[in-house]
C-alpha atoms as a PDB file:
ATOM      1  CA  UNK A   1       0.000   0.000   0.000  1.00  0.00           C
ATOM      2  CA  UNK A   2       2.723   2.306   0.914  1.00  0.00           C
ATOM      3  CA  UNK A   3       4.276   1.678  -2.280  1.00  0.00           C
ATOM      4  CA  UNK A   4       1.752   2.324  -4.572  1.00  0.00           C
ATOM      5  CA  UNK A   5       1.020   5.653  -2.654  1.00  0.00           C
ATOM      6  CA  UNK A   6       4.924   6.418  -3.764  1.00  0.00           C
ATOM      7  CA  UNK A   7       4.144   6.085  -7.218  1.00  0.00           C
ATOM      8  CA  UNK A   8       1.239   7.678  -7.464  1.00  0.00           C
ATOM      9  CA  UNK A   9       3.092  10.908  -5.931  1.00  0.00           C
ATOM     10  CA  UNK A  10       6.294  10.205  -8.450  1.00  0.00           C
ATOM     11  CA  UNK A  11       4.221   9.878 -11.316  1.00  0.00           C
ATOM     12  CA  UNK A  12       1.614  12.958 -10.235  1.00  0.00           C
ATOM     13  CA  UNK A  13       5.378  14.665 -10.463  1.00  0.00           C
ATOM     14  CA  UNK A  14       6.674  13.298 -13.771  1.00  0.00           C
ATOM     15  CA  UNK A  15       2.797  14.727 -15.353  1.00  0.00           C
ATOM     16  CA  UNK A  16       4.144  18.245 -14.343  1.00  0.00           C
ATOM     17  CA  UNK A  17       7.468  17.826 -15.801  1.00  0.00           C
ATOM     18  CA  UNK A  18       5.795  17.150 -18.861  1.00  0.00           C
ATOM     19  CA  UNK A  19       3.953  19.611 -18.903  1.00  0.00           C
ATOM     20  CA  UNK A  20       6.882  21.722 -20.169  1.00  0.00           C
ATOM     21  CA  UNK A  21       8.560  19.423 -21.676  1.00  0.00           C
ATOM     22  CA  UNK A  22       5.969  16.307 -23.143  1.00  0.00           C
ATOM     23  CA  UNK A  23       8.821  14.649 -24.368  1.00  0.00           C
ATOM     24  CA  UNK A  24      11.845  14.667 -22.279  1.00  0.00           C
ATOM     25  CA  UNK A  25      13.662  11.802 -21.848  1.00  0.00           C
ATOM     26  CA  UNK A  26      13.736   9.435 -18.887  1.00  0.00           C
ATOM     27  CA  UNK A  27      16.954   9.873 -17.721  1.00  0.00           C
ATOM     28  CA  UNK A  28      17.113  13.788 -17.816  1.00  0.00           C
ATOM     29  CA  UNK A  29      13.788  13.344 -16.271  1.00  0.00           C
ATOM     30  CA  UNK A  30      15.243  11.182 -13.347  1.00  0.00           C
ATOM     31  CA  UNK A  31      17.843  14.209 -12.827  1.00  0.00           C
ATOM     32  CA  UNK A  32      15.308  16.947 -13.038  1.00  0.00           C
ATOM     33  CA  UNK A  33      13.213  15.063  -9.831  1.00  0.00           C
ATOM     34  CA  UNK A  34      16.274  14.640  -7.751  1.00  0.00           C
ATOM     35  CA  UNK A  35      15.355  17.158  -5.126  1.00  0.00           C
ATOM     36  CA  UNK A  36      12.012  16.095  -5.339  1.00  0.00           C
ATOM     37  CA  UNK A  37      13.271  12.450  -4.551  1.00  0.00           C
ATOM     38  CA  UNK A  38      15.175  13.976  -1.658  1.00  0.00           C
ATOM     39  CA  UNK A  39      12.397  16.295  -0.693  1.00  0.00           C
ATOM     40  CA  UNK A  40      10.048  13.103  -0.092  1.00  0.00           C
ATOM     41  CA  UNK A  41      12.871  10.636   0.785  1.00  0.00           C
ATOM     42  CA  UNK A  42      12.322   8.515  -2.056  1.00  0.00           C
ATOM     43  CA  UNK A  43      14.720   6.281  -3.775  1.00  0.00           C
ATOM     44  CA  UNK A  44      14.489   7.065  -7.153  1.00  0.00           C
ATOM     45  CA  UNK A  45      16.573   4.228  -8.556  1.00  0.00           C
ATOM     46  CA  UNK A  46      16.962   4.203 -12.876  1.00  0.00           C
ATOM     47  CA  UNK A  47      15.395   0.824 -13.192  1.00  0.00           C
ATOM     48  CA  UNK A  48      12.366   1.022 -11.256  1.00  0.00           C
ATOM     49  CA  UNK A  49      11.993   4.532 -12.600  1.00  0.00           C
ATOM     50  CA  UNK A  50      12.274   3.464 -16.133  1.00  0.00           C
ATOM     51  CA  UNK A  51       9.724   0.409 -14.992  1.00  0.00           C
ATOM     52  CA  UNK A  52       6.878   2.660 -12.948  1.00  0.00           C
ATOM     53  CA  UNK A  53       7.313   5.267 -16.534  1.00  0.00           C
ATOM     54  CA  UNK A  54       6.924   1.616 -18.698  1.00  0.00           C
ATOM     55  CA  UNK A  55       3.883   0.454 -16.377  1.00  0.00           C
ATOM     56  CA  UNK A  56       2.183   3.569 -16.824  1.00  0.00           C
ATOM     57  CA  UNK A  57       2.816   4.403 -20.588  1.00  0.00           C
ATOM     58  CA  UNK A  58       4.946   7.020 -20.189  1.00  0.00           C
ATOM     59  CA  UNK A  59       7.981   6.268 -21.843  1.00  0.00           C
ATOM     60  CA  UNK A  60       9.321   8.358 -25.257  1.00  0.00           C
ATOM     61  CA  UNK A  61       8.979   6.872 -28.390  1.00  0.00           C
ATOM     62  CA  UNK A  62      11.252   8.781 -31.039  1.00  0.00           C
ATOM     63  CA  UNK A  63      10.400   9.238 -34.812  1.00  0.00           C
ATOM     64  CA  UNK A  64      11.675   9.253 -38.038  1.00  0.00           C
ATOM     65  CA  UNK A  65      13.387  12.036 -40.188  1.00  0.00           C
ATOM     66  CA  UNK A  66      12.000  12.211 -43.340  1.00  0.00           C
ATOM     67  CA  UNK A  67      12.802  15.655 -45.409  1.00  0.00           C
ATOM     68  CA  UNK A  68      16.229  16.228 -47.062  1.00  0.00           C
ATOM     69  CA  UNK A  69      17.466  19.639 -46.560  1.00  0.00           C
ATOM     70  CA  UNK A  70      21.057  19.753 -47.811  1.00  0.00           C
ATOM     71  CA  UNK A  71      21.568  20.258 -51.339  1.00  0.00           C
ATOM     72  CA  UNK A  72      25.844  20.137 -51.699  1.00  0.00           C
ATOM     73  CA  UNK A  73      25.784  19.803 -56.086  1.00  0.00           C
ATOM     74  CA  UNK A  74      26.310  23.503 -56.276  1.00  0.00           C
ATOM     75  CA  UNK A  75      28.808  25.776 -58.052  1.00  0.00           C
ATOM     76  CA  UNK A  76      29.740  27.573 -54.565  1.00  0.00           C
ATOM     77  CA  UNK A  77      33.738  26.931 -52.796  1.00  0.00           C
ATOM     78  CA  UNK A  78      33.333  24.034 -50.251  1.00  0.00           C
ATOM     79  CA  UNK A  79      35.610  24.623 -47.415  1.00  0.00           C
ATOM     80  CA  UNK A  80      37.575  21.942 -45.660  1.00  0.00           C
ATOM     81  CA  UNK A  81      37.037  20.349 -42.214  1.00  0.00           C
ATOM     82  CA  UNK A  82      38.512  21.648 -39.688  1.00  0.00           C
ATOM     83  CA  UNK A  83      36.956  20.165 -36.709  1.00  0.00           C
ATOM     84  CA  UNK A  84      38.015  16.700 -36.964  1.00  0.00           C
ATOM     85  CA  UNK A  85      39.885  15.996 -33.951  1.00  0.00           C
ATOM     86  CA  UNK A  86      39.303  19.181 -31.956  1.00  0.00           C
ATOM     87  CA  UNK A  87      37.428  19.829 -28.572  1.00  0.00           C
ATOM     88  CA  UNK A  88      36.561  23.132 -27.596  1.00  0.00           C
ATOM     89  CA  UNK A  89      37.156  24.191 -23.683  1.00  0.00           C
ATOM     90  CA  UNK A  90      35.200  27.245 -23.472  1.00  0.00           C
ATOM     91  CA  UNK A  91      31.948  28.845 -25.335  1.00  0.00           C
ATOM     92  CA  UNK A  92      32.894  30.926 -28.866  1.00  0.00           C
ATOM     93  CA  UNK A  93      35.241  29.037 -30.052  1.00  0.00           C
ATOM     94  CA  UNK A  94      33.514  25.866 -32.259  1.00  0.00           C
ATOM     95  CA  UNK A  95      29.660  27.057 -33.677  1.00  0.00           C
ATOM     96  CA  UNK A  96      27.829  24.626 -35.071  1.00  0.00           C
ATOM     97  CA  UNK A  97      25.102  25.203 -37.941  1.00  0.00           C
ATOM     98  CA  UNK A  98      22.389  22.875 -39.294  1.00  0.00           C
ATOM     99  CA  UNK A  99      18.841  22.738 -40.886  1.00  0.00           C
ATOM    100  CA  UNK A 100      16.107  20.569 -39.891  1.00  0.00           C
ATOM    101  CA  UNK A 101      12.571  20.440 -41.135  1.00  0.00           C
ATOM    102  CA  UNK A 102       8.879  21.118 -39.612  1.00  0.00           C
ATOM    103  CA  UNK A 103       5.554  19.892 -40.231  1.00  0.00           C
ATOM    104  CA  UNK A 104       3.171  22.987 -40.721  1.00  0.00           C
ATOM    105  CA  UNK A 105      -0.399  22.579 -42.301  1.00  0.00           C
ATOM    106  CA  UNK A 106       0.617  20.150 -45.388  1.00  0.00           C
ATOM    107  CA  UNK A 107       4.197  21.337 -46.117  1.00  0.00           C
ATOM    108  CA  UNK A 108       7.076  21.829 -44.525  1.00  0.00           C
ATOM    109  CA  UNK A 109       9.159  24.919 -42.776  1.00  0.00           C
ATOM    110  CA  UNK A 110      12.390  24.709 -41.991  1.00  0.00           C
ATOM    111  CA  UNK A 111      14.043  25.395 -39.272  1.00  0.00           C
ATOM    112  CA  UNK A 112      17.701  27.075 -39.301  1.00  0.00           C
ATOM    113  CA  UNK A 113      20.049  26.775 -35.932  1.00  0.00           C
ATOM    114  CA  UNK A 114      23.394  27.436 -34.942  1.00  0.00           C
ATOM    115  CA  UNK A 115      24.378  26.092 -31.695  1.00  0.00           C
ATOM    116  CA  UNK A 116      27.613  26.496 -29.403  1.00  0.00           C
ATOM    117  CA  UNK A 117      29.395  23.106 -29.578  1.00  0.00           C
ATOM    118  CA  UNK A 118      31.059  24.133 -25.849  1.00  0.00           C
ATOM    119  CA  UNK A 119      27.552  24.637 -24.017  1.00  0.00           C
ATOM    120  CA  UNK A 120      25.398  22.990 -26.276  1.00  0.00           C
ATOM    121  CA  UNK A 121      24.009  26.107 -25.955  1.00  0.00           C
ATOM    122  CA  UNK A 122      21.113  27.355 -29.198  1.00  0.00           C
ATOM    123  CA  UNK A 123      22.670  30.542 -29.529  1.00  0.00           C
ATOM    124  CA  UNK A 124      20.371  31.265 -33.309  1.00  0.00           C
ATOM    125  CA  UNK A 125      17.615  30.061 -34.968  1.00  0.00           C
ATOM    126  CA  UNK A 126      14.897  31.155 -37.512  1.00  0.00           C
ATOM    127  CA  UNK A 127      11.713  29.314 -39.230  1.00  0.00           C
ATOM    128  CA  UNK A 128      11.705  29.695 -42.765  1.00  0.00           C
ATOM    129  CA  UNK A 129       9.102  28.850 -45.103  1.00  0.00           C
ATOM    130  CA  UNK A 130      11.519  27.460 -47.784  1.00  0.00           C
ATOM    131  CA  UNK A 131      15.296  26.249 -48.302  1.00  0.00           C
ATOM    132  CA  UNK A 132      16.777  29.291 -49.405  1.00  0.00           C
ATOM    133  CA  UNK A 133      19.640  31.520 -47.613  1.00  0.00           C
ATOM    134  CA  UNK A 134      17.381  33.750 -45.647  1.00  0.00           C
ATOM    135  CA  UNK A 135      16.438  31.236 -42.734  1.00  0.00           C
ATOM    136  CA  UNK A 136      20.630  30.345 -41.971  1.00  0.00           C
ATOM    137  CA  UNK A 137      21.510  33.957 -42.262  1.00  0.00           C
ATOM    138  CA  UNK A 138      18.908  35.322 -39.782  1.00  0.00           C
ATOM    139  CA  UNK A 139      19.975  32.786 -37.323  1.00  0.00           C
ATOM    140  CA  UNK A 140      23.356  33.708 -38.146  1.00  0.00           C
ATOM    141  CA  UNK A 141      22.878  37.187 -37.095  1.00  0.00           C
ATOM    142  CA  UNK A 142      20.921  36.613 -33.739  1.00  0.00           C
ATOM    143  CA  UNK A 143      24.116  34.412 -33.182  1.00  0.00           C
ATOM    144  CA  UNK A 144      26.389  36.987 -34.019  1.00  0.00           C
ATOM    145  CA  UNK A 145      23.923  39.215 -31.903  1.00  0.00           C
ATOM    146  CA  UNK A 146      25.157  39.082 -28.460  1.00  0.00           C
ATOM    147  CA  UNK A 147      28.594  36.764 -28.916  1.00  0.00           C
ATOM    148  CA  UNK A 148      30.589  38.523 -26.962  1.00  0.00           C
ATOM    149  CA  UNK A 149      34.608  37.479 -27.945  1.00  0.00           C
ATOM    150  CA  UNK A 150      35.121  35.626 -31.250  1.00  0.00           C
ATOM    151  CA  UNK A 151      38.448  36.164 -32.270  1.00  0.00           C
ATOM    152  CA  UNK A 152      39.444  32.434 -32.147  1.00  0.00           C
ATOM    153  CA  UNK A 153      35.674  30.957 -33.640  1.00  0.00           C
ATOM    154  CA  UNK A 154      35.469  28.622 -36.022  1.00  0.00           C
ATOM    155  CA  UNK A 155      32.003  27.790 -37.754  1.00  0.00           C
ATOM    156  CA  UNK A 156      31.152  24.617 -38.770  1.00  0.00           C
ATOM    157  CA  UNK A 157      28.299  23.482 -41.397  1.00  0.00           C
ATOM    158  CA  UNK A 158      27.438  21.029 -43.827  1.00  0.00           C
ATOM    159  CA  UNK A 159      28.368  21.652 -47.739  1.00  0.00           C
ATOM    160  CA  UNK A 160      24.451  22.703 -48.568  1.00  0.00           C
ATOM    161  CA  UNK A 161      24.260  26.198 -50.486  1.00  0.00           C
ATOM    162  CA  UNK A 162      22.847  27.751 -47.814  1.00  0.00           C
ATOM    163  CA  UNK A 163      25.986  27.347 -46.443  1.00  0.00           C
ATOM    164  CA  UNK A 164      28.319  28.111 -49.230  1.00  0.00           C
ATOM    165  CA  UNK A 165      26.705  30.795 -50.508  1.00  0.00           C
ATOM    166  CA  UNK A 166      27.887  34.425 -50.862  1.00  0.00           C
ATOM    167  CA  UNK A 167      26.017  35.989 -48.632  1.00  0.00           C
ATOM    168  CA  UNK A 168      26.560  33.392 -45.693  1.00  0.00           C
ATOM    169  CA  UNK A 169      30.709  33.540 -46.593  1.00  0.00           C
ATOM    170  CA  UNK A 170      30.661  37.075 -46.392  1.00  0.00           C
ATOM    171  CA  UNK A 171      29.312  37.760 -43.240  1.00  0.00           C
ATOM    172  CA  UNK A 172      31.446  35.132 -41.517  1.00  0.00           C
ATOM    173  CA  UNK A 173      34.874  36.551 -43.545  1.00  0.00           C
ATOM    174  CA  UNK A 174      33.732  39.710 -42.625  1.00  0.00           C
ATOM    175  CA  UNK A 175      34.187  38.716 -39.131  1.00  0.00           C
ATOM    176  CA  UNK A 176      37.055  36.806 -39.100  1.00  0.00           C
ATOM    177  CA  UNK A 177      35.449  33.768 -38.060  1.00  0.00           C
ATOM    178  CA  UNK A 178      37.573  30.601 -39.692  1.00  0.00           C
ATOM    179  CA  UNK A 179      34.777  28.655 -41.791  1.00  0.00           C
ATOM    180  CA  UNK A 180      34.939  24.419 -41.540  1.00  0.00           C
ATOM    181  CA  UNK A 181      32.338  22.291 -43.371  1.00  0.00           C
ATOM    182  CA  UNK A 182      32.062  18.429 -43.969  1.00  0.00           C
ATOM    183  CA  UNK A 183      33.619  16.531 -47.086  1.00  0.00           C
ATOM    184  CA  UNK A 184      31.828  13.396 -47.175  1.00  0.00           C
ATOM    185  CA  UNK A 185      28.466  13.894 -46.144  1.00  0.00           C
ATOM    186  CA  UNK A 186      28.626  11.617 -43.123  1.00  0.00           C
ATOM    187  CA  UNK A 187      26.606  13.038 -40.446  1.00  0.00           C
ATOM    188  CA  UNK A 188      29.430  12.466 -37.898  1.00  0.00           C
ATOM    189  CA  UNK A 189      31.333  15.069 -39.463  1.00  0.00           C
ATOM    190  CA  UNK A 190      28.473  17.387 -38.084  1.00  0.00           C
ATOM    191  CA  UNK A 191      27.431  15.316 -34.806  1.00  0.00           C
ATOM    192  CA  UNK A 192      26.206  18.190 -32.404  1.00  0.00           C
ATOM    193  CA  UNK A 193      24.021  19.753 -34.951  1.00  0.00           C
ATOM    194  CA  UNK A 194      22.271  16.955 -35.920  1.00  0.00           C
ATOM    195  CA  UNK A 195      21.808  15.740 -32.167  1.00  0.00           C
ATOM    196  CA  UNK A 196      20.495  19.173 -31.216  1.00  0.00           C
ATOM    197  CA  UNK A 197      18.017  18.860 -34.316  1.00  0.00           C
ATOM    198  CA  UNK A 198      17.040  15.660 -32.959  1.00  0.00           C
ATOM    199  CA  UNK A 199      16.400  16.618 -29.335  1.00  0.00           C
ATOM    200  CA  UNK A 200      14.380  19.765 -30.348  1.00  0.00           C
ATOM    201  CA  UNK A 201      11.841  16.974 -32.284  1.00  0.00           C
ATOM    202  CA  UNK A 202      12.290  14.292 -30.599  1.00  0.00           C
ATOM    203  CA  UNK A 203      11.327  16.072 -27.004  1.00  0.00           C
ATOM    204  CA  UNK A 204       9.789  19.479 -27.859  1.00  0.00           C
ATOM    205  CA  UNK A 205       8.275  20.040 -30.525  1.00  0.00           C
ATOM    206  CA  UNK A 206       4.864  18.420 -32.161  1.00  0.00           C
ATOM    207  CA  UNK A 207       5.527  16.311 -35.696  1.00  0.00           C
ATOM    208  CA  UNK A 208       3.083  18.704 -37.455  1.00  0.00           C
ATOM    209  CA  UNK A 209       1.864  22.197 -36.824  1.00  0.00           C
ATOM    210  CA  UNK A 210      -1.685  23.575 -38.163  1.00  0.00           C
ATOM    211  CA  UNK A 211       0.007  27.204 -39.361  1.00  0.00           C
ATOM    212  CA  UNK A 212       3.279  29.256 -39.227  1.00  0.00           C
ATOM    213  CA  UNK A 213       2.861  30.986 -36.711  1.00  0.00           C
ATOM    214  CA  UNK A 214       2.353  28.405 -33.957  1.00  0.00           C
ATOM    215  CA  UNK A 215       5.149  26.427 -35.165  1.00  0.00           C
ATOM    216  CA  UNK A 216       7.333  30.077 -35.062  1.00  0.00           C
ATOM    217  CA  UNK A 217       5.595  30.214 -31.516  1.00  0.00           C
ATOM    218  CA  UNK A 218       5.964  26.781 -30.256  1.00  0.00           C
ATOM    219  CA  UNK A 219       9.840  26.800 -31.330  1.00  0.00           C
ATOM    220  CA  UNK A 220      11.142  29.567 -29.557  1.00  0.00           C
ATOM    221  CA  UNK A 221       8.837  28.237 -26.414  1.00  0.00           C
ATOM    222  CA  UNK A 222      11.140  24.751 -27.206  1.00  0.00           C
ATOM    223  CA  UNK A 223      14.192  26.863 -27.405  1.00  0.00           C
ATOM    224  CA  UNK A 224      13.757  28.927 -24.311  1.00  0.00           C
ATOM    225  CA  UNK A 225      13.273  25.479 -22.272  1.00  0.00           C
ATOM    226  CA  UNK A 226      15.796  23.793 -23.908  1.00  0.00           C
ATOM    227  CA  UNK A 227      18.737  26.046 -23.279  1.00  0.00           C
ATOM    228  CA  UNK A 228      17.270  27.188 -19.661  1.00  0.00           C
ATOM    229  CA  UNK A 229      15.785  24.017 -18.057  1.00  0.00           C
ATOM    230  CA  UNK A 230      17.057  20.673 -20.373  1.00  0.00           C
ATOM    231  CA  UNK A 231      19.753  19.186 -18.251  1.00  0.00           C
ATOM    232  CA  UNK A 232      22.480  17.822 -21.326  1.00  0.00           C
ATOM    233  CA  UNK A 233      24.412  14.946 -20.631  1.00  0.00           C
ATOM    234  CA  UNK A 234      27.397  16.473 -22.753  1.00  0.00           C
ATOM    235  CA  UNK A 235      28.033  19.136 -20.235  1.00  0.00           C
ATOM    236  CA  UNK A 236      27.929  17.130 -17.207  1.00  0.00           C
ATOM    237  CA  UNK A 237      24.151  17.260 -16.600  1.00  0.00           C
ATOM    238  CA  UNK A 238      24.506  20.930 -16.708  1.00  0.00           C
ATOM    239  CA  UNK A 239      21.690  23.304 -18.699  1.00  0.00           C
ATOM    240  CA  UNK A 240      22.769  24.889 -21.948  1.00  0.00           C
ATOM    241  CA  UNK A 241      22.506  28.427 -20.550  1.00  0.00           C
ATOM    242  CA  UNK A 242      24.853  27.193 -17.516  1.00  0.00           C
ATOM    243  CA  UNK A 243      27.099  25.700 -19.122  1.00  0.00           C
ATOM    244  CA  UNK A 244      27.640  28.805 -22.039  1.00  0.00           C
ATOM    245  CA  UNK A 245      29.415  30.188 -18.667  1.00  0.00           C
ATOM    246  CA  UNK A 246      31.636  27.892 -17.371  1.00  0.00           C
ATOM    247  CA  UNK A 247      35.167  27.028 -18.774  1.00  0.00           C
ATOM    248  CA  UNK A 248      36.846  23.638 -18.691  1.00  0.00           C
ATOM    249  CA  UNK A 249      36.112  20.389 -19.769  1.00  0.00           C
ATOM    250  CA  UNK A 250      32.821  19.315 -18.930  1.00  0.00           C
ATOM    251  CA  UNK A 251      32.659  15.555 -17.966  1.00  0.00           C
ATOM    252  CA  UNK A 252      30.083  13.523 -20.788  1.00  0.00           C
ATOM    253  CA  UNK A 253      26.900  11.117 -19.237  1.00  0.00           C
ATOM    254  CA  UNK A 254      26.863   8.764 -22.101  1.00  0.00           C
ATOM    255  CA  UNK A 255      29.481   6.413 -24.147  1.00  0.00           C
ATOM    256  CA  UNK A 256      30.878   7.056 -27.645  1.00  0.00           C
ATOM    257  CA  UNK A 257      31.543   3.925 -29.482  1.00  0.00           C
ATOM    258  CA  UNK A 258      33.394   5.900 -32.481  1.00  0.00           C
ATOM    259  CA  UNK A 259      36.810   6.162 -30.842  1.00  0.00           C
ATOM    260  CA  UNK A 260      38.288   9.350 -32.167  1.00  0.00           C
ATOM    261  CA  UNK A 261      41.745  11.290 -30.960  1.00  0.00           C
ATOM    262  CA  UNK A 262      40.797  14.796 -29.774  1.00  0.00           C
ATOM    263  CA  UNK A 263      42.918  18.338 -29.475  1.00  0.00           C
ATOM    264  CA  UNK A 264      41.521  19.871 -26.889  1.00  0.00           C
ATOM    265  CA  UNK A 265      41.197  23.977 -27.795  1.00  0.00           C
ATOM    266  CA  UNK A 266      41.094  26.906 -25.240  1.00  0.00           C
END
């Protein structure tokens, strides 16, 4: 008896959590109840939280990507990868820039974001209706917005136009910021971006929107919580927005099975 009076308290807790954010997943949500656990003296182990979740069919299923976005067969200079083995040790140094697609009425928008590889941190984004330059560039600029010290950045993208075009080149030559893009279209070669991408749809935001304007809405809503309450298991279980002021390496909460050599850069 007591222990079903337990659960019903943990998972009349988890339905809060989700309230802001439907689709976390179960082990941030596990950290984000730990002074609730300690509040209530609870022992919030993994298994039996994964199990209670399981039993009460609230676990996260994740979908499918389905729309391309990069188009590389262009006429455009494709820069060389620069990022290969390097690890940045504080925020402005590695950006990271990628385009992902959204479901709105029957079409799709598409969503441009540039990210701080340090923090994890969504530093830019913009919804565009279509593919072309406009959407990367605006999220460029709300990047470039409130940076602070880039005189050692390097920004990394895939080879799509958006990417390589004039417009896009020039305002990142224009501020001296070193320009490194992938060369075999493996998405490795642009890991953070497309792992942001997938967290944003995966845990906040719908598959399909009825207009514009509430996906434009719901997004920056997804972005706000993301950087500001999302504990990320890349920067030791830190938030985004915590993390974009720290220095140092931050320890990882998860195993890489592609065993790479790193230069760490500071």
């Amino acid at each position: 008896m007591l222990q079903h009076y337990q659960d019903e308290i943990v998972i009349q807790e988890v339905l809060k959590h989700r309230i802001l954010q439907p689709c976390v997943g179960t082990r941030k949500l596990l950290i984000m109840m730990k002074d609730f656990a300690k509040e209530h003296q609870f022992d919030l182990g993994r298994d039996n939280f994964f199990n209670l979740l399981r039993e009460h069919k609230l676990l996260i299923r994740k979908r499918k990507r389905k729309a391309q976005t990069t188009f590389s067969k262009h006429m455009f200079w494709k820069y060389k990868n620069l990022i290969t083995e390097l690890k940045p040790l504080s925020p402005n140094l590695l950006w990271v820039s990628d385009i992902t697609y959204i479901g709105t009425s029957d079409c799709f928008s598409y969503l441009s974001l540039v990210t701080d590889a340090y923090s994890r941190r969504i530093i830019g984004f913009y919804l565009s209706p279509t593919l072309e330059a406009i959407g990367p560039v605006k999220a460029l600029e709300m990047a470039f917005k409130d940076a602070g010290d880039i005189s050692n950045l390097i920004h990394h993208s895939d080879r799509g136009v958006q990417y390589c075009c004039y417009e896009y080149v020039k305002i990142l030559t224009g501020k001296n910021v070193r320009i490194s893009m992938t060369e075999n279209g493996d998405p490795l070669e642009n890991a953070i971006a497309e792992r942001i991408n997938g967290i944003l749809k995966e845990e906040l935001l719908k598959v399909r929107y009825d207009d514009f304007k509430k996906a434009e809405i719901s997004i920056a809503r997804a972005v706000l919580t993301y950087n500001s309450l999302r504990p990320h298991s890349s920067c030791d279980m830190l938030t985004p927005d915590v993390a974009h002021q720290r220095e140092g390496l931050l320890k990882k909460h998860w195993k890489s099975y592609y065993k790479k050599k790193e230069v760490l850069i500071e």
